[in-house]
Protein backbone atom coordinates (compact mmCIF):
# COMPACT_ATOMS: atom_id res chain seq x y z
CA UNK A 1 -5.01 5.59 38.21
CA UNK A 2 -3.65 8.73 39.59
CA UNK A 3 -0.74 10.37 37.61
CA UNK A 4 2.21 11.73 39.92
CA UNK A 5 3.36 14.93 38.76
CA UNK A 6 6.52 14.41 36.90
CA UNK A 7 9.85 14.88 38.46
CA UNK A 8 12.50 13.86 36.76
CA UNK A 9 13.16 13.86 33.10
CA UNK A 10 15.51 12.36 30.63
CA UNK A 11 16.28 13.97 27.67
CA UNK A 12 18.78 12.82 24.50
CA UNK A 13 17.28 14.02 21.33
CA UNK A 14 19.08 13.74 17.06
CA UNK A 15 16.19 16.16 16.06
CA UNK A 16 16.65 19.00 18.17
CA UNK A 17 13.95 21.36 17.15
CA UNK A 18 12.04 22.74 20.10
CA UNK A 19 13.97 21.27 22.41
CA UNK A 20 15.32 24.01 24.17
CA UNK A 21 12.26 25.56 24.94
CA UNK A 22 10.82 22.47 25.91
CA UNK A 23 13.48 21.89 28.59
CA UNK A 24 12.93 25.73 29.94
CA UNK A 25 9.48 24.88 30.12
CA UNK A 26 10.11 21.77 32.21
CA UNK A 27 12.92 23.05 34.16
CA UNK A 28 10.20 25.92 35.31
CA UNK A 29 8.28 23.49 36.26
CA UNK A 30 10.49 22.18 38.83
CA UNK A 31 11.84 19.17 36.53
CA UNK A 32 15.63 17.68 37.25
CA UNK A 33 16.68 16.93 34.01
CA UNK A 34 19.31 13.88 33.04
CA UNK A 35 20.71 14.43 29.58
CA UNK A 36 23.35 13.00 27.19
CA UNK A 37 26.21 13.76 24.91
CA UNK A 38 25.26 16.40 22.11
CA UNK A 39 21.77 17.15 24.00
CA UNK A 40 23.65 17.97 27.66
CA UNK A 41 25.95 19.93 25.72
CA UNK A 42 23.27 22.29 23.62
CA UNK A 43 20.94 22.57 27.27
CA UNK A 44 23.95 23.82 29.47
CA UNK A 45 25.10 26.22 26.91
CA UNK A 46 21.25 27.24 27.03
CA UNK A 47 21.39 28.24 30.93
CA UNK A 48 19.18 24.96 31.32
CA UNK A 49 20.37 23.02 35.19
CA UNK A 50 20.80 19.65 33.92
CA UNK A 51 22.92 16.53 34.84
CA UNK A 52 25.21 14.49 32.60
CA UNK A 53 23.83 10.43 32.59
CA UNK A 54 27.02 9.47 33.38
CA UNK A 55 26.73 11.28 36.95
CA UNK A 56 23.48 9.43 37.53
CA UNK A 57 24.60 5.57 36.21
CA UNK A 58 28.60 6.40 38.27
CA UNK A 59 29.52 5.00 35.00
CA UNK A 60 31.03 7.10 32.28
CA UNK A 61 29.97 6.75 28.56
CA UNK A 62 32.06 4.13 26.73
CA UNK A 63 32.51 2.55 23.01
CA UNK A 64 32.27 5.89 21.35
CA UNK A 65 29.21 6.51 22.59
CA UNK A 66 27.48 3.31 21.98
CA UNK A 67 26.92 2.63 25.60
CA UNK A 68 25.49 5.49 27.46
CA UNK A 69 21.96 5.08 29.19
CA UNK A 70 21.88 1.32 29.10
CA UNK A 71 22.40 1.06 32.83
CA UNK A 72 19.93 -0.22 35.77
CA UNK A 73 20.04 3.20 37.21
CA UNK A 74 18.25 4.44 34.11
CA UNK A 75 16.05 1.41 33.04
CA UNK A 76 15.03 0.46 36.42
CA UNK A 77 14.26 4.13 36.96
CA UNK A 78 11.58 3.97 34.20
CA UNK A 79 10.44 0.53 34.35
CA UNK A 80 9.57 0.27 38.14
CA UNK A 81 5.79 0.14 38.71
CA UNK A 82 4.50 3.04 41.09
CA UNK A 83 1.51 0.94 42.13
CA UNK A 84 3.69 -2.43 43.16
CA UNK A 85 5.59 -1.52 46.62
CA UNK A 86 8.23 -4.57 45.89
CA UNK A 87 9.27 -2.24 42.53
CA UNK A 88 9.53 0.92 44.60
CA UNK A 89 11.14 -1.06 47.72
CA UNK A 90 14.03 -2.63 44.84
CA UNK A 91 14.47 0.52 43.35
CA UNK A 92 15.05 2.76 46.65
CA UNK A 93 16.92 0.15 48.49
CA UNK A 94 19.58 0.48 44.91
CA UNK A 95 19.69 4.55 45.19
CA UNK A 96 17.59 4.76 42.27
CA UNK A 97 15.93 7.18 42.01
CA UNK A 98 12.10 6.88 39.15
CA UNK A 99 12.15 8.56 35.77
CA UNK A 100 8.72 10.08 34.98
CA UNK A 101 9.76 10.96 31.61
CA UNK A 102 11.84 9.92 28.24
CA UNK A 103 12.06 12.38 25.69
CA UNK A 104 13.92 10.59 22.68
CA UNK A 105 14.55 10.65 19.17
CA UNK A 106 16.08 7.79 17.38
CA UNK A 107 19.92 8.02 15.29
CA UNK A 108 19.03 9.71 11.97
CA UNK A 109 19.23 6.08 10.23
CA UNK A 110 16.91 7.25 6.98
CA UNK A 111 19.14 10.19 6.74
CA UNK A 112 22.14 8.22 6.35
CA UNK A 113 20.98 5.89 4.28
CA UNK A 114 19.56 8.49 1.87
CA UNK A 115 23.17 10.36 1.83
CA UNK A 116 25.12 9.59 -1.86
CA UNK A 117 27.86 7.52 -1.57
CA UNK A 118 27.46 6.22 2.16
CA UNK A 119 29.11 3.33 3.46
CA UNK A 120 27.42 0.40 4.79
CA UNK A 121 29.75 1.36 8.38
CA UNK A 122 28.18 4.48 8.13
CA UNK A 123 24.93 3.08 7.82
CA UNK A 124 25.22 0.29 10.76
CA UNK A 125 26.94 3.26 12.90
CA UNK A 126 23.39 5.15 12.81
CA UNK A 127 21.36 1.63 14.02
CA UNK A 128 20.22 3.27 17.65
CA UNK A 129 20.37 0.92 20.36
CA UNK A 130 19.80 3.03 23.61
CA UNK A 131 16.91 4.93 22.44
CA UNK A 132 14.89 2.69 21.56
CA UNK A 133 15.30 0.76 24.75
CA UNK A 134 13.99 3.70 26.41
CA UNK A 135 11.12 4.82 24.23
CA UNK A 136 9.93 1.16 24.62
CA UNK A 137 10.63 0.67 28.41
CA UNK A 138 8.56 4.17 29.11
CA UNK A 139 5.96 2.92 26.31
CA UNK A 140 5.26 -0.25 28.25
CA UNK A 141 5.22 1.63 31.80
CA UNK A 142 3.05 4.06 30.12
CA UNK A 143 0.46 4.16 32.88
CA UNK A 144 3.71 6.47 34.78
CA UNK A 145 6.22 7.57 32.44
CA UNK A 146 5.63 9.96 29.82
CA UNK A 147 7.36 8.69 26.22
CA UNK A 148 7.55 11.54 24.25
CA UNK A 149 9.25 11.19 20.54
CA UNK A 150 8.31 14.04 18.19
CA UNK A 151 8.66 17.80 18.90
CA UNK A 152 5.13 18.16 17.54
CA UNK A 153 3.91 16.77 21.05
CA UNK A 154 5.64 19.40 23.59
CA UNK A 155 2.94 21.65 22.82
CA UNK A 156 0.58 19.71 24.00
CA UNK A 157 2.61 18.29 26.98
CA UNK A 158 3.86 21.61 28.29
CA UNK A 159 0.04 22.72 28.18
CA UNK A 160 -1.17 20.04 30.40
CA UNK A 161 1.78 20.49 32.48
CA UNK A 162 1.13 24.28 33.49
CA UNK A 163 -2.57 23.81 33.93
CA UNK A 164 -2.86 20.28 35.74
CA UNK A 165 0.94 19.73 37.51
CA UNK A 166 0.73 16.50 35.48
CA UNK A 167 -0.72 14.47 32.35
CA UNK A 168 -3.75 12.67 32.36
CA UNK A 169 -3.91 9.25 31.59
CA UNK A 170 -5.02 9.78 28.11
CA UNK A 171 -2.19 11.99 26.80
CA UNK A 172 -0.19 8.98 28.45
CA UNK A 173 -1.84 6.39 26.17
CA UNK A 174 -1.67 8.54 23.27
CA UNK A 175 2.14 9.28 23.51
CA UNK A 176 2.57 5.18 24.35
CA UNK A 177 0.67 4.14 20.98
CA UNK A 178 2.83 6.85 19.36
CA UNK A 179 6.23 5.53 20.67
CA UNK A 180 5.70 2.25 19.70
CA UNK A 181 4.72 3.26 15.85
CA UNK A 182 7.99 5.15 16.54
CA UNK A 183 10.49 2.32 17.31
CA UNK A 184 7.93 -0.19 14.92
CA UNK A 185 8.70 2.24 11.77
CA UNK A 186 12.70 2.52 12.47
CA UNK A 187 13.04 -1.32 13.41
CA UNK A 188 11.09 -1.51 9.70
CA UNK A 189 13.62 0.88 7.67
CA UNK A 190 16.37 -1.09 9.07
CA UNK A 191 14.91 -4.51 8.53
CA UNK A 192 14.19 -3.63 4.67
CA UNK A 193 17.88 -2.33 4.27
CA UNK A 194 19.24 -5.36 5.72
CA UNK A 195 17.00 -7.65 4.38
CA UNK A 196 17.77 -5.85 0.52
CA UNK A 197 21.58 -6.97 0.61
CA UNK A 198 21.55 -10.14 2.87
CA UNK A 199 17.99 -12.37 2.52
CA UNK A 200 16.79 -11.52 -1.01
CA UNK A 201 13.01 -11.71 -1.51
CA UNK A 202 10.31 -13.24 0.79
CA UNK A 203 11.66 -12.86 4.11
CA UNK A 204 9.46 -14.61 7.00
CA UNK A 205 7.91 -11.84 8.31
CA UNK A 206 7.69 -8.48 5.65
CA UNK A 207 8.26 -4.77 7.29
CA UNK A 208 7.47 -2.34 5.52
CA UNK A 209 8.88 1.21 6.22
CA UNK A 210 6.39 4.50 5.90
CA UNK A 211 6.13 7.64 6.10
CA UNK A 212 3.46 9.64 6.76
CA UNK A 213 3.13 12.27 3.32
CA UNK A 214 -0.76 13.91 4.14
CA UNK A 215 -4.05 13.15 5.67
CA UNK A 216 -6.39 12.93 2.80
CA UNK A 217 -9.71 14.55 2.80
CA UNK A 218 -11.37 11.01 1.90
CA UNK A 219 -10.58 7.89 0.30
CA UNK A 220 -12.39 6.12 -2.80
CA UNK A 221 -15.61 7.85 -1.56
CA UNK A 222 -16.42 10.51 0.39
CA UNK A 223 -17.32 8.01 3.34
CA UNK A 224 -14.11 6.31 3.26
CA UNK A 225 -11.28 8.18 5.03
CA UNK A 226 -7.42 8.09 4.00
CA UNK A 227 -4.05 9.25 3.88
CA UNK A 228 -0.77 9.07 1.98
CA UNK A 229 2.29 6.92 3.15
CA UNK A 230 5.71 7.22 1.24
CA UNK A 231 9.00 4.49 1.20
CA UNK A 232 11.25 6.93 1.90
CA UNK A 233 13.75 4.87 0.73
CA UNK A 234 12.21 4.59 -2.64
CA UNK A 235 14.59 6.33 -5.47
CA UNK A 236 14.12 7.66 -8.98
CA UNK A 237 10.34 9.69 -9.87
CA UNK A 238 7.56 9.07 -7.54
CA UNK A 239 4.05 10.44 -7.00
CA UNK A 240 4.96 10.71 -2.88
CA UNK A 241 8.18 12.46 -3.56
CA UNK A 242 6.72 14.81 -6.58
CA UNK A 243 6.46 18.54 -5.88
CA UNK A 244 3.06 20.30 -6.10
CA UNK A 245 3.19 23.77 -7.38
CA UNK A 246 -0.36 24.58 -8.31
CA UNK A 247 -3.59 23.50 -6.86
CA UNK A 248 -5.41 22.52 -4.21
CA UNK A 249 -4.27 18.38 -2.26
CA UNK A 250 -4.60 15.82 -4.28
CA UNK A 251 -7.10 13.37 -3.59
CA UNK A 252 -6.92 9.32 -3.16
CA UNK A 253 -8.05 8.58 -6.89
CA UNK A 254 -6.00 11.33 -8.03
CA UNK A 255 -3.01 9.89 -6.56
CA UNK A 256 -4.14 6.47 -7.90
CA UNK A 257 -4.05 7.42 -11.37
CA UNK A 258 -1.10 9.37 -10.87
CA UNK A 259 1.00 6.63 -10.48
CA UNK A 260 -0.04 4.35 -13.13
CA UNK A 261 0.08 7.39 -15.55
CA UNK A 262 3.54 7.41 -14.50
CA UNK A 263 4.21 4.16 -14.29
CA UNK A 264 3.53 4.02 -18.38
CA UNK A 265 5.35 6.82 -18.90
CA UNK A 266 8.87 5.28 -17.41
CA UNK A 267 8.79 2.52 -20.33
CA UNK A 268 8.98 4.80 -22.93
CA UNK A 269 12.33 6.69 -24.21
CA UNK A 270 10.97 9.46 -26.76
CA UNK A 271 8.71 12.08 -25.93
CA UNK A 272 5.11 10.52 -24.28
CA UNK A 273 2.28 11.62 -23.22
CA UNK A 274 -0.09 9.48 -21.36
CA UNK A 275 -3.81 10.51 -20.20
CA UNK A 276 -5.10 8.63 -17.55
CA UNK A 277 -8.82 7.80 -16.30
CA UNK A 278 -9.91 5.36 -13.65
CA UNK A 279 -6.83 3.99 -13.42
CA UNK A 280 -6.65 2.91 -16.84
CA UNK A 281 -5.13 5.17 -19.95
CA UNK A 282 -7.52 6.49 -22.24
CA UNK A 283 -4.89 7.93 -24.25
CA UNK A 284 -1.26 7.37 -25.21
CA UNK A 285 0.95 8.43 -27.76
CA UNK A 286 5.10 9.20 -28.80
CA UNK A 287 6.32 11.84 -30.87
CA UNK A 288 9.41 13.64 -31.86
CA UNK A 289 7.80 16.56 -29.81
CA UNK A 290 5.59 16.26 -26.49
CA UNK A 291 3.18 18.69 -27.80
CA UNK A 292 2.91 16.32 -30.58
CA UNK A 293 2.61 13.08 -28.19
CA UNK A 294 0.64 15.22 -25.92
CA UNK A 295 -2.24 16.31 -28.48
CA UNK A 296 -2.21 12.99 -30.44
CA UNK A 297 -2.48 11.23 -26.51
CA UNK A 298 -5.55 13.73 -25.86
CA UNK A 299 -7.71 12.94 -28.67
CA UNK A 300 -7.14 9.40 -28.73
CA UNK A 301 -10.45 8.98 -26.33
CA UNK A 302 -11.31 12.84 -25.67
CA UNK A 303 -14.53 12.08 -24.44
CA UNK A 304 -13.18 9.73 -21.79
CA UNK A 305 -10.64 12.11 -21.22
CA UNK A 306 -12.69 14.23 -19.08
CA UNK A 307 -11.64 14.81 -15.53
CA UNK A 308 -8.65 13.02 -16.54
CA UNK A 309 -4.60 13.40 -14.86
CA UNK A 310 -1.92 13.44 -17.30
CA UNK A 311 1.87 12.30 -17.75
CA UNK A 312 4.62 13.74 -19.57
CA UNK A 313 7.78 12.16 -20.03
CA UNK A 314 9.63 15.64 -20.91
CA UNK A 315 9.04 19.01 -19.41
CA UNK A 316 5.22 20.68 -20.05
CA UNK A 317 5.93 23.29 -22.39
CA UNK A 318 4.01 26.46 -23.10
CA UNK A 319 2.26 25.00 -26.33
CA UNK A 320 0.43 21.78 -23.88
CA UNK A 321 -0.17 24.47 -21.05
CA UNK A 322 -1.84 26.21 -23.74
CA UNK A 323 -4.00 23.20 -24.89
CA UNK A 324 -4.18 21.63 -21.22
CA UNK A 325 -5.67 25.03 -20.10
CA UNK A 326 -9.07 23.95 -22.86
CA UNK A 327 -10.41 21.32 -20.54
CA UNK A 328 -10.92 19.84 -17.40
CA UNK A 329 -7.79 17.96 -16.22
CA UNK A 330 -7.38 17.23 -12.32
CA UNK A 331 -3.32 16.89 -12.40
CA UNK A 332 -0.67 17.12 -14.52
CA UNK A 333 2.71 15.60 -13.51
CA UNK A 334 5.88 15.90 -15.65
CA UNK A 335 9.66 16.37 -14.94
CA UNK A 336 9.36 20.40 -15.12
CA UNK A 337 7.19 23.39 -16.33
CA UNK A 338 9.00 25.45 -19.07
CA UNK A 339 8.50 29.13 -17.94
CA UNK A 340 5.18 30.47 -18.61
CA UNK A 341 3.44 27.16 -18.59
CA UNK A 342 2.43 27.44 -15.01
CA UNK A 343 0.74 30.96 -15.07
CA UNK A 344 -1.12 29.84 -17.88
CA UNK A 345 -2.98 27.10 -16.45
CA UNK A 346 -3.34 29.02 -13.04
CA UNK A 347 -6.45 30.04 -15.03
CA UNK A 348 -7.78 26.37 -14.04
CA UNK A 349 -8.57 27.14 -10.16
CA UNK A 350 -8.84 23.05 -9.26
CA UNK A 351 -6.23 21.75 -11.13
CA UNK A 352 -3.12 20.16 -9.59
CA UNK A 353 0.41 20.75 -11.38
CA UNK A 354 3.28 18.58 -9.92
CA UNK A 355 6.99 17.94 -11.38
CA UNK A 356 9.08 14.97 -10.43
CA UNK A 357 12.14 17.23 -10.73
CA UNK A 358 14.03 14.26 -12.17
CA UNK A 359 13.93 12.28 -15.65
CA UNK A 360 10.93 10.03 -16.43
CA UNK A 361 12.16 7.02 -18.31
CA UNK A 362 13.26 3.63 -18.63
CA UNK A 363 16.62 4.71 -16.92
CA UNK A 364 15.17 5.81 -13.79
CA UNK A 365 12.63 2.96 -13.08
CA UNK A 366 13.18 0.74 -9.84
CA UNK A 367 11.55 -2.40 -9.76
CA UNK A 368 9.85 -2.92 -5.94
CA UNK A 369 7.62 -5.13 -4.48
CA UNK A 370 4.14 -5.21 -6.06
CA UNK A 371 1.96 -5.44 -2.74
CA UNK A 372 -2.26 -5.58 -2.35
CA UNK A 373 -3.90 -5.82 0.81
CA UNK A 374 -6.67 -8.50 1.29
CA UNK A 375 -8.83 -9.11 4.15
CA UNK A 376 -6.13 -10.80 7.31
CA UNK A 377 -3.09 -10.43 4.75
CA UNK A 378 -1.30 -9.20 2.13
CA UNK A 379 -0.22 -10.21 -1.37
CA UNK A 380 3.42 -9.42 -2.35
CA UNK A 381 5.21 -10.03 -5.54
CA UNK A 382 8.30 -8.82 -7.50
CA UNK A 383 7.76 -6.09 -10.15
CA UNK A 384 9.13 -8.08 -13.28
CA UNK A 385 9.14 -6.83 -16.51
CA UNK A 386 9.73 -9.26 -19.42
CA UNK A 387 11.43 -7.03 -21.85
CA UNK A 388 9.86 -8.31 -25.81
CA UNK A 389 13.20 -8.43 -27.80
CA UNK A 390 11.37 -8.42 -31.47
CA UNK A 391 14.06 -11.03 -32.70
CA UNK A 392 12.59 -13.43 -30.03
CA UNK A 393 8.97 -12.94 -31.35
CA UNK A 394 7.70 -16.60 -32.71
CA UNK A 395 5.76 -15.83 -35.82
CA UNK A 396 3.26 -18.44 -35.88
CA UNK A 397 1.15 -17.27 -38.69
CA UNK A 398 1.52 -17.85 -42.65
CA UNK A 399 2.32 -14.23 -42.75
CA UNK A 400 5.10 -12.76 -41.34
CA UNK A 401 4.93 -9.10 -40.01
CA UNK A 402 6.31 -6.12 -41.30
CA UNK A 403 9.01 -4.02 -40.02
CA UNK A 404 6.53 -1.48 -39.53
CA UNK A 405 3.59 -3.66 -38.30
CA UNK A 406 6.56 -5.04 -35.12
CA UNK A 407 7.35 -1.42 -34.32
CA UNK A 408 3.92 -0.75 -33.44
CA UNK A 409 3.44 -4.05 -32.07
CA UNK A 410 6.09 -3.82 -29.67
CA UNK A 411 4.36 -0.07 -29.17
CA UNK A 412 0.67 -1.92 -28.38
CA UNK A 413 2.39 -4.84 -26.18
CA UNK A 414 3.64 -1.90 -23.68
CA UNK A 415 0.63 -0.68 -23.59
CA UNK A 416 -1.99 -3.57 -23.15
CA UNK A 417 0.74 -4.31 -20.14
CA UNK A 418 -0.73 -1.37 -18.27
CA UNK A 419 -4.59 -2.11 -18.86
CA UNK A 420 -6.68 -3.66 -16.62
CA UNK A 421 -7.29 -7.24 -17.59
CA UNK A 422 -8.70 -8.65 -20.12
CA UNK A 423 -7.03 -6.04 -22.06
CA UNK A 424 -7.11 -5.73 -26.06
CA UNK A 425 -5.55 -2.21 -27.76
CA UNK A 426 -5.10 -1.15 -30.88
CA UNK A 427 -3.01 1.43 -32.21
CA UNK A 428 -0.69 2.68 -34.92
CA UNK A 429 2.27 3.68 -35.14
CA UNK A 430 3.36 5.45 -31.76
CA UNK A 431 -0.14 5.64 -30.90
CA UNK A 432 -3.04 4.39 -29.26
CA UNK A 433 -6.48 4.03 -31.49
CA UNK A 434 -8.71 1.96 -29.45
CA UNK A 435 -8.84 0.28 -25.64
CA UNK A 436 -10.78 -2.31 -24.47
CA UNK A 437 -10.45 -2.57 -20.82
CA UNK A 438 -11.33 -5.03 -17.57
CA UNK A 439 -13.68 -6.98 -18.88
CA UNK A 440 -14.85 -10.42 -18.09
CA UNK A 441 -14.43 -11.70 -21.66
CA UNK A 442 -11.82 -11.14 -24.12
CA UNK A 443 -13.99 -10.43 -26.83
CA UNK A 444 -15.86 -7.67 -25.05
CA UNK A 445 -12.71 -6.13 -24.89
CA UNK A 446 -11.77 -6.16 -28.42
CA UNK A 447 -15.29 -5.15 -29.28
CA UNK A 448 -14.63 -2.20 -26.99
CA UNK A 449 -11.51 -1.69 -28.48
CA UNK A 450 -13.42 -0.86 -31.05
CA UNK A 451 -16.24 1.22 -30.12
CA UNK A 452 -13.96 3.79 -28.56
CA UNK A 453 -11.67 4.59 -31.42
CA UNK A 454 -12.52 8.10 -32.54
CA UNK A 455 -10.56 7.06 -36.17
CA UNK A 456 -10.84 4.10 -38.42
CA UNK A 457 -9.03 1.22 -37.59
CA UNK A 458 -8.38 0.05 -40.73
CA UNK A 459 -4.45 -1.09 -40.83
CA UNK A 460 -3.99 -0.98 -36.82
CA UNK A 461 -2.49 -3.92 -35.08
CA UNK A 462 -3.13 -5.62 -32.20
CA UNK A 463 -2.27 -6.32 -28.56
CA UNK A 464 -3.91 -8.30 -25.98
CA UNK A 465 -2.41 -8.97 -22.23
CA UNK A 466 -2.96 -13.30 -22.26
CA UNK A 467 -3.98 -15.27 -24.75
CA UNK A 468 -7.39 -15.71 -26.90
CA UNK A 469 -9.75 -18.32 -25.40
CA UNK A 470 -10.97 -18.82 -28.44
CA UNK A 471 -10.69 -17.22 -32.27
CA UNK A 472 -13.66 -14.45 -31.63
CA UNK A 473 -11.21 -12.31 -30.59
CA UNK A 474 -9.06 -12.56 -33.71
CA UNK A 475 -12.63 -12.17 -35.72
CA UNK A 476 -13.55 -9.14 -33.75
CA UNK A 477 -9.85 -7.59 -34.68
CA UNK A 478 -10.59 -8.87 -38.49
CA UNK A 479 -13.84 -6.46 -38.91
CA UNK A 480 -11.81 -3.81 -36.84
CA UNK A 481 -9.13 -3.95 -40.61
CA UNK A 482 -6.69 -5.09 -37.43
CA UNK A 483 -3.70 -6.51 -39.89
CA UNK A 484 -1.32 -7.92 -36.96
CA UNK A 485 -1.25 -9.56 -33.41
CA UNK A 486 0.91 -9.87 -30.60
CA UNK A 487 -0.05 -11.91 -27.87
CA UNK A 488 1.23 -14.45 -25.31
CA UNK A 489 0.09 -17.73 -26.87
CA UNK A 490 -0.97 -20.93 -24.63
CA UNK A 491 -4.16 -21.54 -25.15
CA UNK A 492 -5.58 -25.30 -25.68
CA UNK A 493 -7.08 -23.65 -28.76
CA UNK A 494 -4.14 -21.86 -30.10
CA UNK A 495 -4.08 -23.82 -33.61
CA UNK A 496 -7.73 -22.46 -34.00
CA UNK A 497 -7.01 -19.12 -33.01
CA UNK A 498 -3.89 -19.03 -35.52
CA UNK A 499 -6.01 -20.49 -38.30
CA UNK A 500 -8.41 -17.59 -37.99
CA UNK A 501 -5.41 -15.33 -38.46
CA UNK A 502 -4.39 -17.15 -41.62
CA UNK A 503 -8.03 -16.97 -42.93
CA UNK A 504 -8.25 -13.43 -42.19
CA UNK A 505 -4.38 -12.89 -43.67
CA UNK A 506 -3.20 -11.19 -40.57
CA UNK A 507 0.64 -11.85 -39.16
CA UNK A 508 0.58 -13.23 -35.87
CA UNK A 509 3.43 -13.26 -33.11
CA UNK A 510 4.11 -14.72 -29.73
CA UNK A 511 5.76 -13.50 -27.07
CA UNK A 512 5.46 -16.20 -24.62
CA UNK A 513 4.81 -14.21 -21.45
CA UNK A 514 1.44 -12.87 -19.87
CA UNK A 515 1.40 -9.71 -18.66
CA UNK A 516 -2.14 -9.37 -16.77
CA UNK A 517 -3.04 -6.23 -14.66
CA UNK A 518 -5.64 -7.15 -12.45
């Protein structure tokens, strides 16, 4: 289909970026452009011949603005089909005159939203009606109307404009399929808003709000490409909202591990250190110091530990720079950098440093939707967190457990929480000794529980995500010197699994909640 060389123009624009050297450039090109409020205001002062909306629809605007372009002699302008002579006949036979172009972008809803201490008004006063109307009324007439939302695209449009007279059909359809992610995405931030303080969870249909954060340069393989979205409403410490001051992007699985690393470290309230690998910690430990956590974390697994990313729950200080700078780490990511710390592991070319550049702790955690995408749909779920209150443990063993033996059992049961399933740690004290992680049986687990502490376990207790199957596991923990157990409970063959406690003289608890990971 041949493209008629736009003519007429309207222009109303919150972002106004670009836009005044867009509108030269149109207005050289012979363009009459029809403009609105703020936009007609910021043009005219500009030297830029343009006409107020209100001289085009006869109608002034009205309701404080709420009612401006919503008028036939605007919407029938872009809607009428230039191939269908009954659309053209209505139109003319009205006065109206067609609208080649819509350059629009929406009320700065997210904005508002993310301001402290806004009002809901506030809030339901930045819900754009008219501009959306357009972008999707030149979207769906696409084929001769130009929709053009972002100032990123003038470029491009002003280029084809100066060599051609007029856009080919392809920048058309691009700027179409780009208006309608557009008005999808804003219809989506104000659907989850709404649907946070009036439905509740579940709604009918689910929208989900992103933002765009970086292309990646592949996903999960090198074959696979990706990118990074962000909730921009999402508050408190995030991997999409974290600050990178060293290094080069971070990659897909970097950003995977990232999370969960961080993820662990919001449970815990004194100083943490948590080294992550595959998704799964290989290290963990709290100290009165976070070079302390950080060093006992590190050589929990130090083998596995290579190529790992690591969390800090308290600013990196010069002493971890100093030990972080010894090995290969891809990413460190920690509230802030005490001074110095930076420059000395600028040494390490490819690794990435990032701060949150707010606390990392139970205080700051937001519980949001837990969501994986299968093939044709998607899984969602709430994020809840059973918190273990150790006067509610049932103690179903002969022997009871110590003080000491429940402080690191309530240590292990936050841990084997963030292990991929079937998960069975081991640790003492404030720190992790042994992981046994996603495997098919239980017992594998606690056999590689095992296997990859780098001390005796002798004394260690024991946590394990769901409950034993059958008493092997509780064996495997016996020859391991394991001397206590927390676990859900709920087996059929609980009683068997306790008695091999009692034989073995180990104090058992339940907490009466599974917490798998898969």
């Amino acid at each position: 289909m041949h493209l008629a060389k736009i003519k007429r123009a309207v222009i109303s624009v919150s972002d106004k970026s670009g836009i005044v050297d867009f509108a030269k450039e149109l207005a050289a090109s012979g363009v009459d452009i029809i403009s609105t409020g703020g936009t007609f205001k910021l043009l005219k002062e500009n030297g830029i011949k343009v006409t107020e909306v209100s001289d085009v629809t006869g109608f002034p605007e009205m309701l404080d603005g709420r009612v401006k372009t919503l008028h036939p002699k605007i919407h029938a302008g872009i809607l009428a089909r230039r191939d269908i002579k009954e659309h053209m006949d209505a139109i003319k036979e009205k006065g109206i005159e067609p609208i080649d172009m819509v350059v629009i972008n929406l009320y700065p809803f997210k904005q508002t939203v993310l301001k402290e201490g806004v009002e809901f008004e506030d809030i339901v006063e930045n819900i754009d009606i008219g501009g959306p109307s357009m972008i999707r009324a030149a979207a769906k007439n696409y084929q001769s109307v130009a929709v053009v939302t972002d100032p990123k695209q003038y470029p491009e449009i002003i280029d084809q404009i100066k060599n051609n007279g007029e856009l080919s059909l392809e920048l058309h359809q691009k700027l179409m399929a780009e208006a309608f992610v557009v008005t999808a995405n804003y219809d989506a931030m104000i659907a989850s808003q709404m649907k946070k303080r009036f439905i509740g969870d579940f709604p009918e249909s689910f929208p989900i709000p992103l933002d765009k954060v970086q292309d990646l340069r592949y996903g999960e393989n090198p074959n696979q490409k990706a990118a990074f979205y962000k909730d921009p409403f999402t508050p408190g410490p995030t991997v999409a909202k974290a600050e990178c001051l060293w290094g080069k992007e971070l990659s897909y699985n970097n950003i995977l591990d990232l999370d969960k690393a961080l993820d662990i470290c919001m449970d815990f309230e004194r100083p943490t250190a948590v080294v992550m690998k595959h998704t799964n910690p290989c290290g963990l430990a709290s100290a009165d110091t976070i070079f302390e956590a950080f060093e006992t974390a590190y050589n929990v697994d130090p083998l596995s530990a290579f190529g790992c990313v690591i969390c800090l729950n308290r600013p990196c200080t010069k002493e971890c720079a100093e030990m972080i700078s010894k090995y290969f780490v891809e990413a460190v990511l920690c509230p802030d950098y005490e001074e110095g710390a930076i420059e000395i592991m600028e040494v390490k070319k490819n690794i990435r440093l990032l701060r949150t550049n707010c606390p990392i702790g139970p205080s700051e955690r937001v519980r949001e939707y837990k969501m994986k995408k299968v093939q044709g749909g998607m899984l969602v779920q709430t994020d809840e967190d059973v918190v273990v209150d150790p006067k509610n443990l049932k103690v179903i063993t002969k022997r009871a457990p110590t003080e000491e033996e429940i402080h690191s059992l309530l240590f292990a049961w936050k841990l084997a929480k963030h292990v991929t399933s079937n998960a069975v740690v081991y640790v003492r004290g404030e720190r992790a000794v042994g992981i046994g992680a996603g495997q098919m049986s239980r017992v594998d687990s606690a056999k590689i529980a095992t296997m990859k502490a780098n001390e005796p376990t002798e004394g260690c207790v024991m946590a394990s995500d769901a409950f034993f199957p059958f008493r092997d596991g509780v064996d495997e923990a016996a020859k391991a010197g394991v001397t206590a157990i927390i676990q859900p409970g709920g087996s059929i063959r609980d009683q068997e699994v306790i008695d091999a406690a009692n034989e073995h003289n180990m104090a058992m608890v339940f907490t009466g909640c599974r917490v798998f990971r898969h």
